[in-house]
N, C-alpha and C. Protein backbone atom coordinates (compact mmCIF):
# COMPACT_ATOMS: atom_id res chain seq x y z
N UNK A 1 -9.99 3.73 108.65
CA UNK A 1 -10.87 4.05 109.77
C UNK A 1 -10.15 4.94 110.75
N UNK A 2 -10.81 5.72 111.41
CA UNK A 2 -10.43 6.51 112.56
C UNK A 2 -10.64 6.56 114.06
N UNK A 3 -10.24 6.34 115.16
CA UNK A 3 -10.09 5.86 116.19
C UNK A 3 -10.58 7.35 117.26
N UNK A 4 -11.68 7.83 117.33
CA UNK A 4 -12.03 9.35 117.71
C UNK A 4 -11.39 8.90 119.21
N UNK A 5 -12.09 7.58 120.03
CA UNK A 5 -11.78 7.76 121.85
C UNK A 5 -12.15 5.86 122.16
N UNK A 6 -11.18 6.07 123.25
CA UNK A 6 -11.00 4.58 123.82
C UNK A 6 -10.24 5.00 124.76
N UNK A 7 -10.77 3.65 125.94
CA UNK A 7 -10.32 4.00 127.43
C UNK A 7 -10.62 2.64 127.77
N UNK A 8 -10.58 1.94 128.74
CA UNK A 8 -10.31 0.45 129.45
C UNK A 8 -12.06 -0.24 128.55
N UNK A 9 -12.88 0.40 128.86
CA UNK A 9 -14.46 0.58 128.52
C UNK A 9 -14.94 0.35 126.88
N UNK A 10 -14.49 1.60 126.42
CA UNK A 10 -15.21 1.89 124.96
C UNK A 10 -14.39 2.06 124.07
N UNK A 11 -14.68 1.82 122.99
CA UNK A 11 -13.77 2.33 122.00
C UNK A 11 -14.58 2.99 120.60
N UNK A 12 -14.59 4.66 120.29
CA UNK A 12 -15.75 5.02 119.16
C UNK A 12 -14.06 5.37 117.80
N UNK A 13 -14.92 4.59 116.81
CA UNK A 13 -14.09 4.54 115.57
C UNK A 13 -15.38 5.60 114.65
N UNK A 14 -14.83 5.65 113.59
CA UNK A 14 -15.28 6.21 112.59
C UNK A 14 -15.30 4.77 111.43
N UNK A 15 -16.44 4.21 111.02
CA UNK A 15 -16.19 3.28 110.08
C UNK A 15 -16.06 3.69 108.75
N UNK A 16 -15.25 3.25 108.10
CA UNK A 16 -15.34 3.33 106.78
C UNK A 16 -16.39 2.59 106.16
N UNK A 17 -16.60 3.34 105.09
CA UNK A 17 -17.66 2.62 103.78
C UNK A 17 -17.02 1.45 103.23
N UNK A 18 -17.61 0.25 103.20
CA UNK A 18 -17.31 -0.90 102.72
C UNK A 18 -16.80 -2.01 103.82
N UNK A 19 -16.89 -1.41 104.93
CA UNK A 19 -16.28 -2.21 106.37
C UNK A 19 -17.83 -2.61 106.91
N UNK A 20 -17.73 -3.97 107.57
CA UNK A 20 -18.41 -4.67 107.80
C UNK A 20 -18.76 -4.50 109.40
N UNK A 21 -19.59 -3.99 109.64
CA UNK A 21 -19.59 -3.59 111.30
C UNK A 21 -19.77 -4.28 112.54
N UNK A 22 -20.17 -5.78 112.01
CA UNK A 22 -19.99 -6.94 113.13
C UNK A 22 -18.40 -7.65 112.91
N UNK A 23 -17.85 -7.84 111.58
CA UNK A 23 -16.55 -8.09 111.59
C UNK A 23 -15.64 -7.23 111.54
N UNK A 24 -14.93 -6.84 110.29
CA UNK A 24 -13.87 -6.08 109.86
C UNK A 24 -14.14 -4.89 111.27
N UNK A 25 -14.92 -4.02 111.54
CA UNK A 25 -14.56 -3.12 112.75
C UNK A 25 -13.89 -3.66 113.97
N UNK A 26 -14.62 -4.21 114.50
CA UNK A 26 -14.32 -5.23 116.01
C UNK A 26 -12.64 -5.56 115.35
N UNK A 27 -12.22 -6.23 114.32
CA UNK A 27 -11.38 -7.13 114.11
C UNK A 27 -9.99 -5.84 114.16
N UNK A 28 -10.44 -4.91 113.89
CA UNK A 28 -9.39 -3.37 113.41
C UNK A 28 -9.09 -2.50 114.50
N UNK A 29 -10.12 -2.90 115.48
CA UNK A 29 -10.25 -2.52 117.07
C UNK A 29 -9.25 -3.12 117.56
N UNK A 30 -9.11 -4.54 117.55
CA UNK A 30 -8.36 -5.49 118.44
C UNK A 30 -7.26 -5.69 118.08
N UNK A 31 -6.58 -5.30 116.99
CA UNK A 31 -5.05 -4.82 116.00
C UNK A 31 -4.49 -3.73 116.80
N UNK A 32 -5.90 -2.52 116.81
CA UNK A 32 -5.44 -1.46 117.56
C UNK A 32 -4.85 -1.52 119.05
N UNK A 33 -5.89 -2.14 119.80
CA UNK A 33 -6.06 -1.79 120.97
C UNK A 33 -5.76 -3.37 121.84
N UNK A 34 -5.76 -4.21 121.08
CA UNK A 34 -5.93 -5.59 121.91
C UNK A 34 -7.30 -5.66 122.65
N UNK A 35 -7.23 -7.18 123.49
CA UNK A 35 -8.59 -7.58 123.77
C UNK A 35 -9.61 -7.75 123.35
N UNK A 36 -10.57 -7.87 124.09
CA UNK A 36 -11.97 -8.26 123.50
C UNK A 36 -12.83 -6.62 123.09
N UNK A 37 -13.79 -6.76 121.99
CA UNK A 37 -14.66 -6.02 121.59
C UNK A 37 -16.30 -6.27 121.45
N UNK A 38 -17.40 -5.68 121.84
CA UNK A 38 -18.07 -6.27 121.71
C UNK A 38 -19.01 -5.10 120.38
N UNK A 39 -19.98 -5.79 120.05
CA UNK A 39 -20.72 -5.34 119.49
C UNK A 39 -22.36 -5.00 119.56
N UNK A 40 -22.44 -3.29 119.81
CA UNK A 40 -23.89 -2.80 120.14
C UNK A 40 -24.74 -2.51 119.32
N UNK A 41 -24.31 -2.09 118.06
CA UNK A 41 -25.62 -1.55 117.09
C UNK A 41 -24.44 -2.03 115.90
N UNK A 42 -25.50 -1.90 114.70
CA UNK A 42 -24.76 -1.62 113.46
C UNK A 42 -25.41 -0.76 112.35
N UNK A 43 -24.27 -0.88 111.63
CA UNK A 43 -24.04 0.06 110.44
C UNK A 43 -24.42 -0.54 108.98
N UNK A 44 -25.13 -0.16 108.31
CA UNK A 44 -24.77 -0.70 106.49
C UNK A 44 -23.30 -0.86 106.01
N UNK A 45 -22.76 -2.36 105.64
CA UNK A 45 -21.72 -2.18 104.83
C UNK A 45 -21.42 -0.66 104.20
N UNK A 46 -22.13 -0.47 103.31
CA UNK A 46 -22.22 0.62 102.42
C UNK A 46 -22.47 1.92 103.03
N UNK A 47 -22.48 2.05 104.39
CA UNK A 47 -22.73 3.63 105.14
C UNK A 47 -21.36 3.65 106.04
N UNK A 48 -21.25 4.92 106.32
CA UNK A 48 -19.82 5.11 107.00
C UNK A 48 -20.45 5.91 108.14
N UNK A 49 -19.40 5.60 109.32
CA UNK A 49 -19.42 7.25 109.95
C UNK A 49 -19.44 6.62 111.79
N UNK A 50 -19.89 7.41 112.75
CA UNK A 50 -19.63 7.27 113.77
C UNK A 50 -19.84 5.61 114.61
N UNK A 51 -18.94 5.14 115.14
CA UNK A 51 -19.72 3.62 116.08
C UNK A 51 -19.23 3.61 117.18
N UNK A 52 -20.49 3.41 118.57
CA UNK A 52 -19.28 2.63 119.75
C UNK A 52 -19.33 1.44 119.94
N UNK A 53 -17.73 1.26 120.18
CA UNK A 53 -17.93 -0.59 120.49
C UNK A 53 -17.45 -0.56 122.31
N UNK A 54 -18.10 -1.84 122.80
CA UNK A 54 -17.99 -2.26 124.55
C UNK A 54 -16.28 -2.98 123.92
N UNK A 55 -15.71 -2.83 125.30
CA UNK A 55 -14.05 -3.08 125.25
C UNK A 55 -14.17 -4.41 126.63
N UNK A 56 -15.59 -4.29 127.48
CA UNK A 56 -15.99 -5.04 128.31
C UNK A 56 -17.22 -5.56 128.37
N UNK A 57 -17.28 -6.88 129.13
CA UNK A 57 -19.59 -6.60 128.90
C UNK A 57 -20.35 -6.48 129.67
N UNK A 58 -19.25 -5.55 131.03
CA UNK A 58 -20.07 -4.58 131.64
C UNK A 58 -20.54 -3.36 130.62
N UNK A 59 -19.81 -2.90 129.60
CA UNK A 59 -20.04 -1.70 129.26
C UNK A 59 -20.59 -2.36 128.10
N UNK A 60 -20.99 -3.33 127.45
CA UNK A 60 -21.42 -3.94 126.05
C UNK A 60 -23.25 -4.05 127.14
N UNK A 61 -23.13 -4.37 128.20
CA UNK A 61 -24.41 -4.49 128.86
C UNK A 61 -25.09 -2.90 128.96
N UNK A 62 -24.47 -2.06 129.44
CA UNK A 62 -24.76 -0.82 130.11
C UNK A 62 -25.38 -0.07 128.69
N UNK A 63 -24.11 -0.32 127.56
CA UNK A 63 -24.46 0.27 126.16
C UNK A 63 -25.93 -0.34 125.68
N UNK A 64 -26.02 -1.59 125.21
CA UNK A 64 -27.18 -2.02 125.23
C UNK A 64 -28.38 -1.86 125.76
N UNK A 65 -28.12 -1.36 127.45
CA UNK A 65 -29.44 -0.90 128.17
C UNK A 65 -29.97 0.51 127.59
N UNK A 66 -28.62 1.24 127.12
CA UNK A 66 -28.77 2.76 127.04
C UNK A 66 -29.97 2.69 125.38
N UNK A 67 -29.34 1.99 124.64
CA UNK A 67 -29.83 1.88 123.27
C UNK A 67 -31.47 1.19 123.37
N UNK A 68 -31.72 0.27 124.57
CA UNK A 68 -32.79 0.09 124.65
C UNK A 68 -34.36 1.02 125.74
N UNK A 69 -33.48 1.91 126.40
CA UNK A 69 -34.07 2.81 127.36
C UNK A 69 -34.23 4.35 126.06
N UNK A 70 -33.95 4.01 125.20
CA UNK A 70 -33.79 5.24 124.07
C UNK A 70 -33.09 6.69 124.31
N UNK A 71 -32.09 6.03 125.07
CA UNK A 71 -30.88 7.36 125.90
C UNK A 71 -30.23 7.51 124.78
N UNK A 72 -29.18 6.63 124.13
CA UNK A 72 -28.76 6.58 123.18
C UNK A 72 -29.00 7.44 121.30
N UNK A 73 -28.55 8.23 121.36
CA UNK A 73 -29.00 9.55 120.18
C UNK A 73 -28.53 9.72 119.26
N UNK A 74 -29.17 8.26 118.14
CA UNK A 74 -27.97 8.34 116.63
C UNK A 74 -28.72 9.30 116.12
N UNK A 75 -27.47 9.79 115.38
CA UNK A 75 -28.04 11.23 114.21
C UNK A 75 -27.04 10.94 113.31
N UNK A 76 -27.75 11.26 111.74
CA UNK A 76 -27.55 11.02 110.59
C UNK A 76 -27.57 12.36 109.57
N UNK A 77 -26.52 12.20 108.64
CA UNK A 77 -26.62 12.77 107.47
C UNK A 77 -27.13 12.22 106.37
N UNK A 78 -27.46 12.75 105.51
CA UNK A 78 -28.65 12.49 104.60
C UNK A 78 -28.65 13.27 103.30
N UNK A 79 -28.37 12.51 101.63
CA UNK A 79 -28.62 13.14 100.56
C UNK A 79 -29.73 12.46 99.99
N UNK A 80 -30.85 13.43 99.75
CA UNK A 80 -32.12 12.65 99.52
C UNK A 80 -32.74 13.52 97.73
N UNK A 81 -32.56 12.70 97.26
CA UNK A 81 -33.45 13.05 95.67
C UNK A 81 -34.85 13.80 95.87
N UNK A 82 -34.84 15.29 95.07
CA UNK A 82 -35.93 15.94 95.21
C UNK A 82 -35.72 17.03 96.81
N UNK A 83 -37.23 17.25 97.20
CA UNK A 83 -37.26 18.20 98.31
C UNK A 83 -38.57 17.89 99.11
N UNK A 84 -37.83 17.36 100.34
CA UNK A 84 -38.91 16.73 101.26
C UNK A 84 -39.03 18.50 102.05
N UNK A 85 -40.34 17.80 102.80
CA UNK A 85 -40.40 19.56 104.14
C UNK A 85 -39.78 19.51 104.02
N UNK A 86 -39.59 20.97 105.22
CA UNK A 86 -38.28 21.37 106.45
C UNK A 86 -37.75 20.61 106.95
N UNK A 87 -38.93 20.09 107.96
CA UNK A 87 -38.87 19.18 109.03
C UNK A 87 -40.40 18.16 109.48
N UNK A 88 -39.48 17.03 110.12
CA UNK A 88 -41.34 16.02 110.33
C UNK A 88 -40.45 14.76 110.56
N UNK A 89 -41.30 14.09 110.71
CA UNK A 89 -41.22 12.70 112.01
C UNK A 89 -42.03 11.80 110.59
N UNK A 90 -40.90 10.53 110.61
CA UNK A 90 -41.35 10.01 109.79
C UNK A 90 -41.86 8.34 110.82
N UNK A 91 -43.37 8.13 110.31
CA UNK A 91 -43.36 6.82 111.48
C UNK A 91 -44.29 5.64 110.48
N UNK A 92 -43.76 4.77 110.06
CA UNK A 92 -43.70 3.27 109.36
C UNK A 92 -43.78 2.37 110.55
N UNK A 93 -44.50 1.39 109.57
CA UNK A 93 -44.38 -0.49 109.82
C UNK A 93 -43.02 -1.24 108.72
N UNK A 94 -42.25 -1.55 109.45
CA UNK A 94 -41.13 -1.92 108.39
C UNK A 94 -41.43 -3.77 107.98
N UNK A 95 -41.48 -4.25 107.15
CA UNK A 95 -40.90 -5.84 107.44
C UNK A 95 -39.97 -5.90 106.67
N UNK A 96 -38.65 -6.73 106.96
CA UNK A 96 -37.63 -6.98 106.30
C UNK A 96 -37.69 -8.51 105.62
N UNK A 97 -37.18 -8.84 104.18
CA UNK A 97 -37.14 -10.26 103.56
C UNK A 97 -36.30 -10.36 103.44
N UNK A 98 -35.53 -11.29 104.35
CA UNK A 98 -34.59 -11.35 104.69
C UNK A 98 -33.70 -11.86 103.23
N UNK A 99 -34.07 -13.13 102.26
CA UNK A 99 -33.77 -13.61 101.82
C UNK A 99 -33.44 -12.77 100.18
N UNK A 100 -34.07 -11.07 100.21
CA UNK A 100 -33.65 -10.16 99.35
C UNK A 100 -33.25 -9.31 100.37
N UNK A 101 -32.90 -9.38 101.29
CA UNK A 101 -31.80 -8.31 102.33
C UNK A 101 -32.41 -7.03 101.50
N UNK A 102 -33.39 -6.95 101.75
CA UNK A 102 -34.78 -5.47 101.40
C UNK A 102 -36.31 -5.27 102.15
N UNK A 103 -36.07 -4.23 102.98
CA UNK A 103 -36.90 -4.26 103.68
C UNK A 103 -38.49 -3.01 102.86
N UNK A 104 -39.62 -3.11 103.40
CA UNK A 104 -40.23 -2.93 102.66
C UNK A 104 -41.22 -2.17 103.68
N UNK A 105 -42.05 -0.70 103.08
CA UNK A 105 -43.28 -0.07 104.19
C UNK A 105 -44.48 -1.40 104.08
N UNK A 106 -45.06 -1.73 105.17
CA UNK A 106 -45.96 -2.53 105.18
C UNK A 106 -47.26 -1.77 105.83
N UNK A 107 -48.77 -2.10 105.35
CA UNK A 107 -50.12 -1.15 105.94
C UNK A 107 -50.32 -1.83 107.51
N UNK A 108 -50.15 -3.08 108.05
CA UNK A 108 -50.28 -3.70 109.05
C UNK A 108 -49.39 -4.54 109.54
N UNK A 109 -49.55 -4.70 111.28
CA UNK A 109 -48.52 -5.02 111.83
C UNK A 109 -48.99 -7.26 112.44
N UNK A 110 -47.97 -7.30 111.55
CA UNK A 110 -47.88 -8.88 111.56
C UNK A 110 -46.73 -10.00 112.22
N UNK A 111 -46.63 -10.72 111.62
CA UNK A 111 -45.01 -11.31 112.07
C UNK A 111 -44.04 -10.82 111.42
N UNK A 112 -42.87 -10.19 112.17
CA UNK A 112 -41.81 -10.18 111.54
C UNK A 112 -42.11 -8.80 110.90
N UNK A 113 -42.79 -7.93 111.57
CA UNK A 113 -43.00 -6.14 111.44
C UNK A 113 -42.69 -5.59 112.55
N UNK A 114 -41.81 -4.38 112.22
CA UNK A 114 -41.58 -3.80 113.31
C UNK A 114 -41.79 -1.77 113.03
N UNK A 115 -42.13 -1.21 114.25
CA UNK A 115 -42.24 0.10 114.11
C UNK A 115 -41.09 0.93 113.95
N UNK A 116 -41.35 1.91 113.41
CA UNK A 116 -40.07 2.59 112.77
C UNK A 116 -39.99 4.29 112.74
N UNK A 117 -39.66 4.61 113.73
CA UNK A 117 -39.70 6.11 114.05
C UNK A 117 -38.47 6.84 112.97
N UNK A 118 -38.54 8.28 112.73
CA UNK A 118 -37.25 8.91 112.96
C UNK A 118 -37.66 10.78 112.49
N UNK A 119 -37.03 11.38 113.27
CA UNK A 119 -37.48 12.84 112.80
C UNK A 119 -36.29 13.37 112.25
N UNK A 120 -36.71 14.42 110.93
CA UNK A 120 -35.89 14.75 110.18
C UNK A 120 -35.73 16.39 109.77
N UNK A 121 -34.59 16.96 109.64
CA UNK A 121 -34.73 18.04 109.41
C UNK A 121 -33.83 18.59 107.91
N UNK A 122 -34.32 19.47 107.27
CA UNK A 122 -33.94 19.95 106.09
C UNK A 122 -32.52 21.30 105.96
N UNK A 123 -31.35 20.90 105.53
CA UNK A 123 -30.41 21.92 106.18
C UNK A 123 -30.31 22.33 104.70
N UNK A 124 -30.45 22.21 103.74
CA UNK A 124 -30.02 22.83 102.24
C UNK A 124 -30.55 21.98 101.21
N UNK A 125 -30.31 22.52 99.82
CA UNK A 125 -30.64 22.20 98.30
C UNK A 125 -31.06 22.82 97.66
N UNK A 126 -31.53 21.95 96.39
CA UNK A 126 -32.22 22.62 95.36
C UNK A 126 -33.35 21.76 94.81
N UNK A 127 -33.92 21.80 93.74
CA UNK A 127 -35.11 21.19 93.21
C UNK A 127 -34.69 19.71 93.15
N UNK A 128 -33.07 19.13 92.93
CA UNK A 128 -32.97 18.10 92.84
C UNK A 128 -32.43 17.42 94.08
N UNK A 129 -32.14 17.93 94.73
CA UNK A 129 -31.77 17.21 96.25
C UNK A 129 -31.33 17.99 97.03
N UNK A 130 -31.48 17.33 98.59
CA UNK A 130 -31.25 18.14 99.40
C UNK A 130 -30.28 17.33 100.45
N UNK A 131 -30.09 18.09 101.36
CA UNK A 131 -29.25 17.71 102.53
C UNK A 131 -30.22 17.53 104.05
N UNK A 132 -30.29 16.60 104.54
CA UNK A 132 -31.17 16.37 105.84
C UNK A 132 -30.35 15.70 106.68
N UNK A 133 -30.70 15.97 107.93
CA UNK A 133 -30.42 15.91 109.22
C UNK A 133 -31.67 15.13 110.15
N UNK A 134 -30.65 13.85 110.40
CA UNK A 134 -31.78 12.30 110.66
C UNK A 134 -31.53 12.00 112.11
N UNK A 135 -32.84 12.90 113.49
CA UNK A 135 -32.39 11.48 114.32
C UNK A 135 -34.00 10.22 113.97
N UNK A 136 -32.65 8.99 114.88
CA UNK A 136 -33.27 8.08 114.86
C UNK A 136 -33.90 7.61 116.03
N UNK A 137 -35.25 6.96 116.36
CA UNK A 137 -35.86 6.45 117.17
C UNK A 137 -35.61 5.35 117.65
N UNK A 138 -35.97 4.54 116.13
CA UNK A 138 -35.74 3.08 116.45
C UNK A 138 -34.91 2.64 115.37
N UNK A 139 -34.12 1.28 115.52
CA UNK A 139 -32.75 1.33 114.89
C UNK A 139 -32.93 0.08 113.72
N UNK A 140 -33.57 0.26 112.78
CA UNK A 140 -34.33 -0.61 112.05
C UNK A 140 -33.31 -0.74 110.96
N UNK A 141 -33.31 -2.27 110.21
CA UNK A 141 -32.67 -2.67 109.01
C UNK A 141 -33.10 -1.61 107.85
N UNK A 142 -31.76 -0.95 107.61
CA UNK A 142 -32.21 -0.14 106.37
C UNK A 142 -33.39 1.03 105.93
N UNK A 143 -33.70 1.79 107.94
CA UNK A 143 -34.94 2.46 107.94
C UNK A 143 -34.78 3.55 107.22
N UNK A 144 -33.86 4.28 107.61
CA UNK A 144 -33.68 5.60 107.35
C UNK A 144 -33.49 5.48 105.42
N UNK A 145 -32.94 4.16 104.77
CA UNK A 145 -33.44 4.79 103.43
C UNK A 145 -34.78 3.89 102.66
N UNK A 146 -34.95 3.40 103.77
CA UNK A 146 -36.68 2.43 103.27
C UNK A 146 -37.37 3.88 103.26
N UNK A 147 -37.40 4.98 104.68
CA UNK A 147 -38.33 5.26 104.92
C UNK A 147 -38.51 6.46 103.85
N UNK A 148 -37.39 7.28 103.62
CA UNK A 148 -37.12 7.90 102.77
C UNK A 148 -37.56 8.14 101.11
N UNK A 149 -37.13 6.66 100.37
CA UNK A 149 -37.54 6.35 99.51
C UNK A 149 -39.01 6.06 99.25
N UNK A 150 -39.79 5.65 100.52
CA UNK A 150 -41.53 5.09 100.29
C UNK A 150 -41.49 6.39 99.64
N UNK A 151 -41.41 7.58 99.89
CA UNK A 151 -42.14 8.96 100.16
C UNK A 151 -41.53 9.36 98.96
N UNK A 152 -40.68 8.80 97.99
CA UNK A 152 -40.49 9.14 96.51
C UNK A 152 -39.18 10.14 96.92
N UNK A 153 -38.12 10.19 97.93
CA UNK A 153 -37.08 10.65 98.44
C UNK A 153 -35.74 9.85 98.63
N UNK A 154 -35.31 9.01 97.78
CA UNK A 154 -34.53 7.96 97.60
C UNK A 154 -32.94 8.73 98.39
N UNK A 155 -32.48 8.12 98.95
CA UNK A 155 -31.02 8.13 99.12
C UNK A 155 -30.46 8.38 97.77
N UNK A 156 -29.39 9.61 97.61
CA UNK A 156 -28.71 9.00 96.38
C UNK A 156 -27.72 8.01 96.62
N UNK A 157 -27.68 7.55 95.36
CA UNK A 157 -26.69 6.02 95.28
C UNK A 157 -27.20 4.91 95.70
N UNK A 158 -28.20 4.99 96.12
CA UNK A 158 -29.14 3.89 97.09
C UNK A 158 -29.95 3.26 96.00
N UNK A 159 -29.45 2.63 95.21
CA UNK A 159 -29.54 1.72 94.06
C UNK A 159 -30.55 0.81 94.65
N UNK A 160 -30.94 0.55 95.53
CA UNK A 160 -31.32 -0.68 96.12
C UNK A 160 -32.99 -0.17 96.59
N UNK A 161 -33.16 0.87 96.59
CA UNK A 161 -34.28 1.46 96.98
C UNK A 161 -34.89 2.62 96.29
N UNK A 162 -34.40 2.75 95.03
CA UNK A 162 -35.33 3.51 93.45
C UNK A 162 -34.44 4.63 93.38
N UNK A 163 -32.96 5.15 93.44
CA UNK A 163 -32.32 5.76 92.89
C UNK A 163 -31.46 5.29 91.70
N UNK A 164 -31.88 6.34 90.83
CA UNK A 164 -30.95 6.52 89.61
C UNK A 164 -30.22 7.39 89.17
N UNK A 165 -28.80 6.58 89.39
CA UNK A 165 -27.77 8.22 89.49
C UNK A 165 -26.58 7.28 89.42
N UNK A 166 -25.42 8.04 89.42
CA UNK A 166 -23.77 7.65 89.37
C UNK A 166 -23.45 7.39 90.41
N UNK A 167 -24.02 7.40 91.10
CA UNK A 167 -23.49 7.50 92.67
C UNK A 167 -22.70 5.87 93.46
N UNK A 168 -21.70 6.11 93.77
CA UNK A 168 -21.31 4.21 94.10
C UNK A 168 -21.48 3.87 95.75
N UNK A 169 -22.37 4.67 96.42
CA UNK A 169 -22.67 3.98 97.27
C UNK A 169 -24.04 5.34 97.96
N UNK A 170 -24.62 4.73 98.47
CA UNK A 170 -26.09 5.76 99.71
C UNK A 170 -25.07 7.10 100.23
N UNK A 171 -25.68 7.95 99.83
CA UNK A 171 -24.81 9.22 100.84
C UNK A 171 -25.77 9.20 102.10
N UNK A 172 -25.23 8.48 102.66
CA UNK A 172 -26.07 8.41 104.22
C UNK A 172 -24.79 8.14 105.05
N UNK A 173 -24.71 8.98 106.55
CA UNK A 173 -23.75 9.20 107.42
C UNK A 173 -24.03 9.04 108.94
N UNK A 174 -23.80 8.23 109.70
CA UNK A 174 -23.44 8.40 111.53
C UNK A 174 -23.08 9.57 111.39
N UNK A 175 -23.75 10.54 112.04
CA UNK A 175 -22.90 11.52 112.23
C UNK A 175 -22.29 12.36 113.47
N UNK A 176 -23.38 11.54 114.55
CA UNK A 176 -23.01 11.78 115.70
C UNK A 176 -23.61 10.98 116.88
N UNK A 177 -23.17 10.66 117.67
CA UNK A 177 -23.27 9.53 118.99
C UNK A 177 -23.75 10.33 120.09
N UNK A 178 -24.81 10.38 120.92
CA UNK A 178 -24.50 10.81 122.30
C UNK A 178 -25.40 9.96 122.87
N UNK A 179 -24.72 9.74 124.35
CA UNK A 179 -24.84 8.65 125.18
C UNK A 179 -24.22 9.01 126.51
N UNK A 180 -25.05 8.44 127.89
CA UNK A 180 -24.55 8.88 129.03
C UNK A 180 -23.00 7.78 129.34
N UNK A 181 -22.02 8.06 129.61
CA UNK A 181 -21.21 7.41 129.96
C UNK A 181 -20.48 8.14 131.46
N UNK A 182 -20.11 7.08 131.91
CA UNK A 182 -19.19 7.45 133.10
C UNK A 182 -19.78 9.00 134.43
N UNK A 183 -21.08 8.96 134.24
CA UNK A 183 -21.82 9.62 135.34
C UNK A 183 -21.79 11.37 134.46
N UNK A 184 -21.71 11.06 132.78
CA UNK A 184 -22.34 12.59 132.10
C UNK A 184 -22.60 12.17 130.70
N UNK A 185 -22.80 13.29 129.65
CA UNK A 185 -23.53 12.74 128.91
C UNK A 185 -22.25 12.76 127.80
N UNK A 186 -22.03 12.04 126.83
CA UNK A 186 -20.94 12.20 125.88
C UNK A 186 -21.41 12.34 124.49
N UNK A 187 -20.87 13.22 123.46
CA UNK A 187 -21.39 13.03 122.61
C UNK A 187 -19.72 13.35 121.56
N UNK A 188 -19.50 12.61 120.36
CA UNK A 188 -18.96 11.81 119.84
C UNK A 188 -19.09 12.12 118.02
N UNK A 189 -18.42 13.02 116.95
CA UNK A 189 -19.29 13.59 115.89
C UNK A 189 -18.55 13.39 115.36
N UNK A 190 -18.21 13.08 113.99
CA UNK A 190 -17.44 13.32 112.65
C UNK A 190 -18.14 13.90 111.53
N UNK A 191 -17.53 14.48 110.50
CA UNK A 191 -18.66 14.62 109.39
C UNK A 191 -17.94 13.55 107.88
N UNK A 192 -18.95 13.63 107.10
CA UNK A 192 -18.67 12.70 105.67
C UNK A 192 -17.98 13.25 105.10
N UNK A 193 -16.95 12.92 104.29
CA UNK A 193 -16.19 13.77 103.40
C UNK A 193 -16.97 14.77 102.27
N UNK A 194 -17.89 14.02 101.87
CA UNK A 194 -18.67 14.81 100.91
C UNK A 194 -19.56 15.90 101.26
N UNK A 195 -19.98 16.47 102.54
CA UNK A 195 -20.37 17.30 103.61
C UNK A 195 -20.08 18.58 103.06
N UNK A 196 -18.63 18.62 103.06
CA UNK A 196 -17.58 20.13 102.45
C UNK A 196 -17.91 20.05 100.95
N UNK A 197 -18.07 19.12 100.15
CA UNK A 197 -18.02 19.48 98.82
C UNK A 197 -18.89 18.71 98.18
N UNK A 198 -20.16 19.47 98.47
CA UNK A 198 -21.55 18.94 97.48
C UNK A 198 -22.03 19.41 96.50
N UNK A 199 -21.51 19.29 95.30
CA UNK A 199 -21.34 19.59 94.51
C UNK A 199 -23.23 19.81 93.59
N UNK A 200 -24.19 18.70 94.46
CA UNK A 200 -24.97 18.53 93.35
C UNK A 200 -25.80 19.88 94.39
N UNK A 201 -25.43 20.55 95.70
CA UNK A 201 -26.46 21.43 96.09
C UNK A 201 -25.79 22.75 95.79
């Protein structure tokens, strides 16, 4: 993992793929840096890429308000099977089962459904996949490749939601954070390793 910025307040890592973003991060934080960490959003085991964590819970509060006032501006990378548009706003009813940790498009809104924004844009490919550029609205279990896949646009590697391929994990990426901190706006970017060398576009 990579440690981009930390100060008394925050601390934004880069997670690795296969790191657990309520444990193993926080726990790799506090090796680093000592003290307490808190935890504001998360990540898929299986997705990598930008996180901030509160170092206090004034700033675990403030972060939280930001993520719920929709200040907060995750953006995503994206390898998606086939060729969606350019660009377009994708907007679902999600429900998640919990007990197959698989969430599913639903026609109506019931118990345990929630709405699911995110607009997307098309940066490259070919007939078999492309490269997109994901922000997110709302920060839903597994939206960005539920929503993807309904529409016959599977994540590759995303085994879990109708891709078939070699792939050993979702090429899906954090790819960038911005958020008001400390009286301006901050924004916070890494890219995926596989970014530079995509071999299948």
């Amino acid at each position: 993992m990579e440690l981009l910025f930390h100060d008394r307040d925050l601390a934004v890592v880069v997670k690795a793929i296969g790191a657990d973003s309520e444990h193993d991060v926080p726990q790799w934080i506090r090796e680093q840096l000592g003290g307490e960490v808190f935890t504001v959003h998360r990540l898929d085991r299986n997705v990598g890429g930008v996180m901030v964590y509160a170092r206090t819970k004034q700033a675990a509060a403030a972060l939280s308000k930001a993520i719920t006032d929709g200040v907060m501006v995750k953006e995503y990378l994206a390898v998606v099977h086939g060729t969606p548009p350019e660009e377009g706003e994708l907007c679902d009813l999600l429900f998640k089962d919990s007990h197959k940790n698989k969430v599913f498009v639903v026609k109506r809104m019931r118990r345990g459904v929630k709405e699911a924004k995110l607009a997307f844009r098309r940066l490259g490919g070919n007939d078999n996949a492309s490269l997109v550029a994901v922000r997110l609205f709302t920060g839903r279990s597994h939206q960005i490749r539920v929503q993807f896949a309904s529409r016959g646009f599977p994540l590759l590697g995303d085994h879990k939601y109708g891709a078939r391929d070699g792939m050993e994990h979702p090429m899906l990426f954090s790819h960038r954070l911005t958020f008001p901190y400390g009286g301006e706006t901050r924004t916070f970017e890494a890219r995926p390793e596989w970014d530079t060398n995509l071999q299948i576009l």
